[in-house]
Protein backbone atom coordinates (compact mmCIF):
# COMPACT_ATOMS: atom_id res chain seq x y z
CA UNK A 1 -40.22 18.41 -2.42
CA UNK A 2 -43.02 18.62 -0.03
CA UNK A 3 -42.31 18.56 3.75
CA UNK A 4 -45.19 15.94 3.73
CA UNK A 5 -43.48 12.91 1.90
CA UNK A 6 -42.80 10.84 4.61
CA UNK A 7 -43.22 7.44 2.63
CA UNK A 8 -39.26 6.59 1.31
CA UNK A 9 -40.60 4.88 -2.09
CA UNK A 10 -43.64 7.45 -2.66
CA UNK A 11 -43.67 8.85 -6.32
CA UNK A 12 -42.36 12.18 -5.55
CA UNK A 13 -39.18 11.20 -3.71
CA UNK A 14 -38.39 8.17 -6.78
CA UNK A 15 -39.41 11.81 -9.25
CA UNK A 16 -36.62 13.62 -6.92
CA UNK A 17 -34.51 10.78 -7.42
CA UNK A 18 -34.55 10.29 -10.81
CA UNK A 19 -34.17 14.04 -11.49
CA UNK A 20 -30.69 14.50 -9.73
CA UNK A 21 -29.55 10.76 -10.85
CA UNK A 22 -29.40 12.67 -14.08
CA UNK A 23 -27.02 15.20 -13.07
CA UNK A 24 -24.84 12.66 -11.57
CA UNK A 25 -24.92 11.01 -15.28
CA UNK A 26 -24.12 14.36 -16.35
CA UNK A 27 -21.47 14.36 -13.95
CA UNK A 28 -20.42 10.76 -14.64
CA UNK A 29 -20.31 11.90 -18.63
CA UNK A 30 -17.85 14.83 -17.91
CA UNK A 31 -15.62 12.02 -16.29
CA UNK A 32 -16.05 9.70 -18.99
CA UNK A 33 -14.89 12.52 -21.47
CA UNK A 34 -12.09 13.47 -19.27
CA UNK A 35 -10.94 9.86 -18.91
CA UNK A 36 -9.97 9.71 -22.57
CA UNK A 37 -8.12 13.01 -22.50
CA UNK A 38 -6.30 11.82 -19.46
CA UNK A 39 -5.06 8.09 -20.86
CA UNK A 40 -4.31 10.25 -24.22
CA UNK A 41 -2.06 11.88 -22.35
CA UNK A 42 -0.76 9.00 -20.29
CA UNK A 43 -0.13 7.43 -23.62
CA UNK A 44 1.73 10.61 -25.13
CA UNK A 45 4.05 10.65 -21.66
CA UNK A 46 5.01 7.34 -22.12
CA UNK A 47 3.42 6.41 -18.12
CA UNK A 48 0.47 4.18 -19.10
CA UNK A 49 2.52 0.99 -19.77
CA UNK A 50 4.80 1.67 -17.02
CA UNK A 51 1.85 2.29 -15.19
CA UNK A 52 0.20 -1.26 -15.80
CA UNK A 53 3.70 -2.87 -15.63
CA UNK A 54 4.03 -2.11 -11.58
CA UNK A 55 1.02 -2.67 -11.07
CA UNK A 56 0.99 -6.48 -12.85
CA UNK A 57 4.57 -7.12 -11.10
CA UNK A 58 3.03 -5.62 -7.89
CA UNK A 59 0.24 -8.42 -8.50
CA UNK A 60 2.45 -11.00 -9.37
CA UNK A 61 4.90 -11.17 -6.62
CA UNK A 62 2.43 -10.58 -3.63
CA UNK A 63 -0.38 -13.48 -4.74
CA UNK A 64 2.47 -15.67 -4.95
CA UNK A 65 3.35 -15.56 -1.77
CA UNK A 66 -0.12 -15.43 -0.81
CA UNK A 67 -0.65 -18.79 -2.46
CA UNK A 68 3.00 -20.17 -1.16
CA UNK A 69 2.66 -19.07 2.14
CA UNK A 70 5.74 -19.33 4.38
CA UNK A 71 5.42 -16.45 6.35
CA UNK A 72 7.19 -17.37 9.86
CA UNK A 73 7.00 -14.41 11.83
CA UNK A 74 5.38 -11.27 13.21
CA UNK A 75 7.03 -8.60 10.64
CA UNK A 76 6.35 -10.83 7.90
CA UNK A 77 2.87 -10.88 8.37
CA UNK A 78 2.45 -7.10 9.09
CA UNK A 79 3.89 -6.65 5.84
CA UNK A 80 1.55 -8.73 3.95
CA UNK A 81 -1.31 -6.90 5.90
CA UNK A 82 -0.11 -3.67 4.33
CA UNK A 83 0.60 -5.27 0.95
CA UNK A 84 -3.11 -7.11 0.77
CA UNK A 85 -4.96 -3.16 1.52
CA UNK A 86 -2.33 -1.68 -1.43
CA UNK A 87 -3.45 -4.83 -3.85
CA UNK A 88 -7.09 -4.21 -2.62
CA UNK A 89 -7.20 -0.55 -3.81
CA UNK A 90 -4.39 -0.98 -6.15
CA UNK A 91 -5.82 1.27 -8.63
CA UNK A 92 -8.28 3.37 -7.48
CA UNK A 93 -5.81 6.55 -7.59
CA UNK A 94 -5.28 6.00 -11.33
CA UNK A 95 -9.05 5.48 -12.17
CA UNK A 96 -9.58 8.94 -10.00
CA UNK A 97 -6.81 10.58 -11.77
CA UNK A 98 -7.60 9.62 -15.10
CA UNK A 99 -11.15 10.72 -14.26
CA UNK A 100 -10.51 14.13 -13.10
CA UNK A 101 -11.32 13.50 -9.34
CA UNK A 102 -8.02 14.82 -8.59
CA UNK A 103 -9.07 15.94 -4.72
CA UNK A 104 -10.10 12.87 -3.94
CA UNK A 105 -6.68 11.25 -5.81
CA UNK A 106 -4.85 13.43 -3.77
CA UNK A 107 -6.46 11.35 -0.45
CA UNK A 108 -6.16 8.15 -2.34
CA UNK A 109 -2.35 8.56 -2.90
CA UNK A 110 -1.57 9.84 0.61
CA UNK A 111 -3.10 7.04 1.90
CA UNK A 112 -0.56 5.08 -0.59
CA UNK A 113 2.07 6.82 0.59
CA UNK A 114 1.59 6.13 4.17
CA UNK A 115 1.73 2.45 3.29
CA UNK A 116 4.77 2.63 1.74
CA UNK A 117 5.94 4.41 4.50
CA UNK A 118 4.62 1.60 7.07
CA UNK A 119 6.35 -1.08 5.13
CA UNK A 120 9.54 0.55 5.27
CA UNK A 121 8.99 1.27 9.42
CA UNK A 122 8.21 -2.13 9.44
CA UNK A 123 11.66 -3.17 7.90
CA UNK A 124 13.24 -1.09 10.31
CA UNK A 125 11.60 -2.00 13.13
CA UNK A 126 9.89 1.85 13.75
CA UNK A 127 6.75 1.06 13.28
CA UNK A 128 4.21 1.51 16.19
CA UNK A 129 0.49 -0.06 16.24
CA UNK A 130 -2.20 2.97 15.67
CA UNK A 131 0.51 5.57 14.97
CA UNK A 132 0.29 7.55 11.56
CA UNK A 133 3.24 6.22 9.63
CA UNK A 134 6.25 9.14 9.84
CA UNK A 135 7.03 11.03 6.62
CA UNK A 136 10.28 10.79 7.88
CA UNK A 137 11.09 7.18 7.97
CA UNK A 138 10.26 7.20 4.57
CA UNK A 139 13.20 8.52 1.91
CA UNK A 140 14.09 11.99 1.94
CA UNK A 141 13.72 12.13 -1.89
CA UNK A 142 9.60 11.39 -1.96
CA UNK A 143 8.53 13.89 1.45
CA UNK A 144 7.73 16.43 -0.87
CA UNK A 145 5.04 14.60 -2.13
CA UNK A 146 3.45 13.85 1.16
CA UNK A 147 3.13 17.47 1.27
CA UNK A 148 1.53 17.61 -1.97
CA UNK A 149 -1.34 15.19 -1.08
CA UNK A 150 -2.03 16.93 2.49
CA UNK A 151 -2.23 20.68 0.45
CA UNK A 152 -4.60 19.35 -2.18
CA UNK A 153 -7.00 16.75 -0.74
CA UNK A 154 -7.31 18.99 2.94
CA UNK A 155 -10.50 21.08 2.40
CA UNK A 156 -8.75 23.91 4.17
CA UNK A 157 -6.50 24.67 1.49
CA UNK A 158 -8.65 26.93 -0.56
CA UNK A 159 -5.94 28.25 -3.34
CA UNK A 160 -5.53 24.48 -4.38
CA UNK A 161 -9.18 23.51 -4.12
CA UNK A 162 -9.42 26.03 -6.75
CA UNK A 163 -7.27 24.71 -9.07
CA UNK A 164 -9.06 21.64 -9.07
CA UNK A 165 -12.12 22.75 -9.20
CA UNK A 166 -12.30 25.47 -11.44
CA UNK A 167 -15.24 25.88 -13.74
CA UNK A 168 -15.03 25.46 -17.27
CA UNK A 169 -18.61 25.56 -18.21
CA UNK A 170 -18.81 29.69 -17.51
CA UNK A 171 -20.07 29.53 -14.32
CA UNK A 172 -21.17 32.44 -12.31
CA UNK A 173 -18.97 31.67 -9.29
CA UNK A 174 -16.13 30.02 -11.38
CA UNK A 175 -16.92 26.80 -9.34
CA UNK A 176 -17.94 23.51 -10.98
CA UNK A 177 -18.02 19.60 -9.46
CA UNK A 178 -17.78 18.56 -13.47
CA UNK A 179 -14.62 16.88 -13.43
CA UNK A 180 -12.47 18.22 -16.62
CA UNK A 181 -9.02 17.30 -17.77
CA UNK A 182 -6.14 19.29 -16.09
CA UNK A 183 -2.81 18.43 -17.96
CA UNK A 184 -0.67 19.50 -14.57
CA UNK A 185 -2.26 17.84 -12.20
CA UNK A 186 -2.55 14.43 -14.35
CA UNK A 187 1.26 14.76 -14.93
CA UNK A 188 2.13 15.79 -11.05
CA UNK A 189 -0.49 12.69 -9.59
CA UNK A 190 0.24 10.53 -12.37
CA UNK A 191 4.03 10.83 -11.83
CA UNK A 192 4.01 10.30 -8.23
CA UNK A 193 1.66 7.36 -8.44
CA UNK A 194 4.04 5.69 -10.63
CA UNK A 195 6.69 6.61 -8.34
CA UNK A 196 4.72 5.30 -5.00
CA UNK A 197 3.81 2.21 -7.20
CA UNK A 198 7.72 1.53 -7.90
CA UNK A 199 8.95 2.12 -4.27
CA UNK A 200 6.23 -0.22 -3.24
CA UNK A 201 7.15 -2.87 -6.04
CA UNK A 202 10.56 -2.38 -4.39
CA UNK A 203 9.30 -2.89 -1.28
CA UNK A 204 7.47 -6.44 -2.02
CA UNK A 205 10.89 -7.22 -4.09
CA UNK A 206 13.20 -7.39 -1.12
CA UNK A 207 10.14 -9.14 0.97
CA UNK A 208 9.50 -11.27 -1.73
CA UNK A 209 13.71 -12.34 -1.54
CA UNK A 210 13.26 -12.35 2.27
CA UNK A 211 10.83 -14.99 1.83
CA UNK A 212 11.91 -17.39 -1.24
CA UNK A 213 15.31 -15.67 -1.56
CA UNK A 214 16.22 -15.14 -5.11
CA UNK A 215 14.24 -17.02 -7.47
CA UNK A 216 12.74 -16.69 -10.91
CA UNK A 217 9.87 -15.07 -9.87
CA UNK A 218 11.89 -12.53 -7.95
CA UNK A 219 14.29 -12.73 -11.04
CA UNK A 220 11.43 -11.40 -13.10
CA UNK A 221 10.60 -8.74 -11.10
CA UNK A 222 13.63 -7.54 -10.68
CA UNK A 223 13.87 -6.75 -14.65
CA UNK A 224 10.80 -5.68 -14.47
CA UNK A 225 11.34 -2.94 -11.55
CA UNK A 226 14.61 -2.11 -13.47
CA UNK A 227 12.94 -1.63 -16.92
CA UNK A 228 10.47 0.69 -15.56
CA UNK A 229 13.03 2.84 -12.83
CA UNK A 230 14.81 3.50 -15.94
CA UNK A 231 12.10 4.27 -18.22
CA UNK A 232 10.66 6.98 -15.30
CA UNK A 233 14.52 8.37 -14.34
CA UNK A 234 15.36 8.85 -18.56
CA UNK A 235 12.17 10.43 -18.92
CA UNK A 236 12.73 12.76 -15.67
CA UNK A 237 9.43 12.18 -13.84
CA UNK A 238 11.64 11.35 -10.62
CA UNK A 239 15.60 10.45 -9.75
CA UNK A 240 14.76 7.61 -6.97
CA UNK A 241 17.71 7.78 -3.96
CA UNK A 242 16.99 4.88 -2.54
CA UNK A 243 18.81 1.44 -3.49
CA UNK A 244 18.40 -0.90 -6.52
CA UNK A 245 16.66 -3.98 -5.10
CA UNK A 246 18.60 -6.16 -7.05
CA UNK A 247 21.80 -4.65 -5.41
CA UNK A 248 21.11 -5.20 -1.97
């Protein structure tokens, strides 16, 4: 591109333009190809309906009491604030998984995480305005996975940058922003996501209770969250510590 082309809409930047839009549909293709191996395999794992099941419950219980609103106090509504971003982005981690954009899943789901976390500091009154949630308010069982997120969505980490990244269109370098289906890191991120997406549903459960204490709606959800903890624990994607919301 010439130096001279200081008009934004001249003909040779739109040429530019257009040129590199085409990669990105290249791009965009290898995504679309890899999003079909990836809910294959979702399907095949039995985590797709589970998947959509927290999600819908997730929906269900937290635009109810949106719509009923008899939120009284100050922890009540921080909750809802941290329940309202989850529902906003509720599944933009699975879209990036099942697309291949598993760096940028990685970011998506710590930032899930730390939510959950928050909630939970919330409950237990540790939560403190403009601090990072703590890892270690959250349950001992699921830290691991905060550690997972940091090592592959920091850009310092170069061995799992790799992973992700790797070429598989014989590139020179071995390097390639095509996204491609990797069957261990859709199982790993799709795995936890379910598993952030359950404590979360467990989460809006007991606030949900706190709230309208235990009625149908909650009712539902409650065989819903139990349906789906059982499905993930029989199928060994996780072996949740923490309590049974219909328990106490």
């Amino acid at each position: 591109m010439s130096e001279k082309s200081t008009d934004l809409f001249s003909k040779e930047i739109n040429e530019f333009i257009a040129h590199h839009n085409n990669i990105k549909k290249q791009y965009n293709q290898k995504g679309n190809e890899t999003l079909k191996q990836s809910i294959e395999f979702s399907k095949q794992e039995k985590l797709l309906q589970p998947l959509h099941i927290l999600d819908a419950t997730i929906i269900f219980l937290v635009t109810d009491m949106i719509e009923n609103d008899r939120l009284v106090n100050r922890r009540q509504k921080l909750k809802m604030l941290q329940m309202a971003a989850y529902l906003q982005g509720i599944d933009m981690a699975s879209q990036l998984i099942f697309e291949g954009g598993y760096i940028k899943a990685a970011a998506t789901l710590k930032q899930d995480y730390e939510m959950m976390v928050r909630l939970q500091e919330i409950t237990d009154g540790k939560d403190k305005d403009g601090e990072t949630p703590n890892p270690k308010n959250g349950s001992a069982g699921y830290r691991m996975m905060y550690g997972f997120f940091n090592d592959l969505a920091h850009p310092t980490k170069r061995k799992q940058m790799y992973i992700a990244l790797k070429a598989v269109d014989g590139s020179s370098i071995n390097i390639s922003p095509h996204k491609k289906f990797n069957k261990d890191l859709t199982g790993v991120l799709m795995s936890f996501n379910c598993t952030i997406k359950l404590e979360i549903l467990k989460q809006a459960l007991n606030f949900h209770a706190e709230v309208y204490g235990n009625n149908k709606h909650h009712k539902l959800g409650i065989s819903y969250y139990q349906l789906v903890s059982k499905h993930l624990i029989d199928s060994g994607f996780f072996a949740p510590e923490q309590s049974d919301p219909a328990k106490g």
